[in-house]
N, C-alpha and C. Protein backbone atom coordinates (compact mmCIF):
# COMPACT_ATOMS: atom_id res chain seq x y z
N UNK A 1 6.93 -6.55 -9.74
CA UNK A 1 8.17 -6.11 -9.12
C UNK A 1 7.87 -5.11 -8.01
N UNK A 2 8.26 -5.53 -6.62
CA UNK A 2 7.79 -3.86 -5.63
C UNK A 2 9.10 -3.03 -6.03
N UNK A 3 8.34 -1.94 -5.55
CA UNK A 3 9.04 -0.81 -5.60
C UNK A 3 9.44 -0.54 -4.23
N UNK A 4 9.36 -0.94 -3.36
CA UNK A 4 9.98 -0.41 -1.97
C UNK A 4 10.49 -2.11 -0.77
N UNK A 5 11.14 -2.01 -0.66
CA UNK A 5 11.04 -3.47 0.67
C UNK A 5 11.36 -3.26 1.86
N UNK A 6 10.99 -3.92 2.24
CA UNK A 6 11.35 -3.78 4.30
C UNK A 6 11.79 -5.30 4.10
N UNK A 7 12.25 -5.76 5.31
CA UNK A 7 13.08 -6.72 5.81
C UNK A 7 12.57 -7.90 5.61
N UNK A 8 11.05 -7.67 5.73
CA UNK A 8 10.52 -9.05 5.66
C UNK A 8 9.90 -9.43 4.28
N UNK A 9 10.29 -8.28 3.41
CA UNK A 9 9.32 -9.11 1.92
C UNK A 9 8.25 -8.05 1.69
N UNK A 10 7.41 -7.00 2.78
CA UNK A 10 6.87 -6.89 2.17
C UNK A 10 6.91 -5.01 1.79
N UNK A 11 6.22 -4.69 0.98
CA UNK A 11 6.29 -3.96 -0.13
C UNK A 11 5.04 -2.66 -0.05
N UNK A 12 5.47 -1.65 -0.82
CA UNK A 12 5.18 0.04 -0.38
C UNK A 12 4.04 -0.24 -1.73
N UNK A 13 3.99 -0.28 -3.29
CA UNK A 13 3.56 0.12 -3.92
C UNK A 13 4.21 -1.54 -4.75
N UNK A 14 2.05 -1.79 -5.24
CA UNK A 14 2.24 -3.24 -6.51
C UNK A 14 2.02 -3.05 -7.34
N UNK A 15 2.29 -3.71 -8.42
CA UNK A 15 2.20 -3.79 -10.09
C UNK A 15 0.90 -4.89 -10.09
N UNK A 16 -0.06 -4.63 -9.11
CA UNK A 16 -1.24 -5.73 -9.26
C UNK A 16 -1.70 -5.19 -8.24
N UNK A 17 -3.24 -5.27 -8.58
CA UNK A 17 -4.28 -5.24 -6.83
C UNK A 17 -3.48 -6.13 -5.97
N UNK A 18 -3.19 -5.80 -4.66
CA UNK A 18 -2.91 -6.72 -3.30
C UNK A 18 -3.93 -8.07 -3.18
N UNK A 19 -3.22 -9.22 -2.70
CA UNK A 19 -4.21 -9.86 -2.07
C UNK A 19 -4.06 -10.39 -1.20
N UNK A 20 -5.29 -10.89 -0.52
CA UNK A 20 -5.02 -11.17 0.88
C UNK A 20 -3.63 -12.18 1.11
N UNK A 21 -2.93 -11.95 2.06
CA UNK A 21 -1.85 -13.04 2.72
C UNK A 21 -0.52 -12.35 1.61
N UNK A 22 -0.64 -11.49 0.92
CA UNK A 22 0.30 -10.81 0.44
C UNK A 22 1.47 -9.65 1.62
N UNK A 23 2.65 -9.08 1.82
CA UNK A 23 2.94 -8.57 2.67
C UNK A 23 3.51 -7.24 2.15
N UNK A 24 2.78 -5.99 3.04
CA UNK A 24 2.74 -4.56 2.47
C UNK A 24 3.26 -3.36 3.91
N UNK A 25 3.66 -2.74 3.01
CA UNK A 25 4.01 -1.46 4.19
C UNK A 25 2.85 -0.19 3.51
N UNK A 26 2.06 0.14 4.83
CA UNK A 26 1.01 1.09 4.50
C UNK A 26 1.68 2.34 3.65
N UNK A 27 0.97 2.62 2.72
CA UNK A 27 1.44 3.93 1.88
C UNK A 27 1.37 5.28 2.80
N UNK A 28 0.32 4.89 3.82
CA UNK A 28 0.74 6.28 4.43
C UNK A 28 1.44 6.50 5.53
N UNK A 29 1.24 5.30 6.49
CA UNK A 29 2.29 5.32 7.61
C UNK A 29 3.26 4.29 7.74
N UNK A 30 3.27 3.53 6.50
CA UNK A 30 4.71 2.94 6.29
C UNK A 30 4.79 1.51 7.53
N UNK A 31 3.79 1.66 8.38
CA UNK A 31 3.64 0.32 8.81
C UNK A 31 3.79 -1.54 8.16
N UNK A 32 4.45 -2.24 8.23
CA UNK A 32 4.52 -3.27 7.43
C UNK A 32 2.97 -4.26 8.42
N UNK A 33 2.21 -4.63 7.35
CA UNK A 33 1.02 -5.62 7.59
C UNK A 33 1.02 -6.55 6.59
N UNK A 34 -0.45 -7.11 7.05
CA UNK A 34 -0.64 -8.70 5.87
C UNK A 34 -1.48 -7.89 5.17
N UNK A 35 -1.75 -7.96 4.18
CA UNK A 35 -3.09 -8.21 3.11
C UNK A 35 -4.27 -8.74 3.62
N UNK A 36 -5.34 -8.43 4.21
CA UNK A 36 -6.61 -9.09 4.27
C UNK A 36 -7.74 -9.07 3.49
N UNK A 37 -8.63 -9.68 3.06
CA UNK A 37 -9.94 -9.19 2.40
C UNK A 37 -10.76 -7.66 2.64
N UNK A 38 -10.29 -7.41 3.83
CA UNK A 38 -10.80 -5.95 4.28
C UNK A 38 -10.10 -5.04 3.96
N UNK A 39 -8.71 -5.10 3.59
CA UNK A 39 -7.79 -4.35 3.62
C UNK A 39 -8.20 -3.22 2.48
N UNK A 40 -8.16 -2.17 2.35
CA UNK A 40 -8.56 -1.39 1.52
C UNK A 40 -7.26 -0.76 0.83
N UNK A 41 -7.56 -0.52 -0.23
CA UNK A 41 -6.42 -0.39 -1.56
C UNK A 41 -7.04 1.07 -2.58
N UNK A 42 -5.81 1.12 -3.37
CA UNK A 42 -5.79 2.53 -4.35
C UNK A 42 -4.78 2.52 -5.12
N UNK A 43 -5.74 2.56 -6.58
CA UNK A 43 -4.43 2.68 -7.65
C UNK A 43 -4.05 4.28 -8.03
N UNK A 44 -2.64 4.27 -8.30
CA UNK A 44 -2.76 5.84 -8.63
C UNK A 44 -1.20 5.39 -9.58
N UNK A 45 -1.20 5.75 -10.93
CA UNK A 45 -0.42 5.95 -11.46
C UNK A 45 0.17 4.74 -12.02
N UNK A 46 -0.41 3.76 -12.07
CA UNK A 46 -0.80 2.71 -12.78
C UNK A 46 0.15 1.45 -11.29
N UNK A 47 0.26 1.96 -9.86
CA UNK A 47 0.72 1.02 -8.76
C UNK A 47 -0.39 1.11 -8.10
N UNK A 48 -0.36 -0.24 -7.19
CA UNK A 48 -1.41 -0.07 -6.45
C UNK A 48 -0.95 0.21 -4.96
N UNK A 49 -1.48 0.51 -3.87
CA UNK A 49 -1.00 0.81 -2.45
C UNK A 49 -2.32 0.42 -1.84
N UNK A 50 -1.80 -0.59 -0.59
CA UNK A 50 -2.57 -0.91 0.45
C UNK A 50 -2.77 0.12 1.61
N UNK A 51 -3.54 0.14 3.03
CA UNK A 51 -3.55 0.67 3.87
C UNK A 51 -3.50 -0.55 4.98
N UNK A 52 -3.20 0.24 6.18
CA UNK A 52 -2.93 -0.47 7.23
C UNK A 52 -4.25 -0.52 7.74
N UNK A 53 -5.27 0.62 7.69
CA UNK A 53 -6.61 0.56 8.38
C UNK A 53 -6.85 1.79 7.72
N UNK A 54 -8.45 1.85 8.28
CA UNK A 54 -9.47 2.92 7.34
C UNK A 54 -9.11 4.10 7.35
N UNK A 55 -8.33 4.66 8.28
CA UNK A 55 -8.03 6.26 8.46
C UNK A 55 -7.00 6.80 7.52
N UNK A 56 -6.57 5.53 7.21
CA UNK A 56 -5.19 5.99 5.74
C UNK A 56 -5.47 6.04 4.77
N UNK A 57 -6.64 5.29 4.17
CA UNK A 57 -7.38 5.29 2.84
C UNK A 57 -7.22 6.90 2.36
N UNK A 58 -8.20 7.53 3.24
CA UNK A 58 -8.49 9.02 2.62
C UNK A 58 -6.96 9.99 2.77
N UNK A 59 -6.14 9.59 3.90
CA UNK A 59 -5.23 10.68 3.73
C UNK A 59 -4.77 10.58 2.82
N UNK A 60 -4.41 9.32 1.85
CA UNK A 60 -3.81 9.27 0.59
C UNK A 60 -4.50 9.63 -0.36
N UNK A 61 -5.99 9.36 -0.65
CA UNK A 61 -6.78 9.58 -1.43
C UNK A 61 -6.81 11.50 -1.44
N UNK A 62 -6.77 12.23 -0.81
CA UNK A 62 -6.62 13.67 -0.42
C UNK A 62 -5.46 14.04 -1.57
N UNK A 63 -4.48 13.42 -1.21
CA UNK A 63 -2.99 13.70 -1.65
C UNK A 63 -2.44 12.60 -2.43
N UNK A 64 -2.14 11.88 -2.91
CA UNK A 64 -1.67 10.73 -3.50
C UNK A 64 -0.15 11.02 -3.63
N UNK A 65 0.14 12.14 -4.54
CA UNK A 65 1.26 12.40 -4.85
C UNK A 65 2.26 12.40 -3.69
N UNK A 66 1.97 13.29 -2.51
CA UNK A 66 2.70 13.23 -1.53
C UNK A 66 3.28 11.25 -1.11
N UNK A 67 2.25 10.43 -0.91
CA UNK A 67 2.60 9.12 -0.68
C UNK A 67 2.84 8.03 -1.00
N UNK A 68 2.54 8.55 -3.19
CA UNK A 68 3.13 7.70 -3.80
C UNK A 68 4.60 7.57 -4.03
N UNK A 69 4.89 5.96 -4.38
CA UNK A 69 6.18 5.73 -4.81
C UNK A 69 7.23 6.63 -5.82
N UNK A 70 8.39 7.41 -5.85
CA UNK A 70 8.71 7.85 -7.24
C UNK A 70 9.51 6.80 -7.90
């Protein structure tokens, strides 16, 4: 079930690792993207959250709480 949606389907925080061709809005800048094999991911609190690219990984990883779902 997501916890967040944008217009097109896709989703803030999963109840499963992402996978590729899946559709996500970055946990930290809320950008909506695809899922790729590269795409780098983080579970925190038993959801998982994608990133849009490498520079978002750590700002969330820093802080989680601030960018997780409530």
């Amino acid at each position: 079930q997501p916890l967040a949606d944008s217009a097109d389907g896709a989703v803030k925080a999963f109840d499963h690792k992402p996978e590729p061709g899946e559709k996500a809005l970055c946990a930290v800048s809320d950008e909506p993207f695809t899922i790729t094999a590269e795409t780098k991911t983080a579970e925190y609190e038993g959801k998982w959250y994608a990133f849009c690219c490498d520079e978002c990984a750590p700002a969330f990883a820093a802080d989680p709480a601030q960018y997780a779902v409530q």
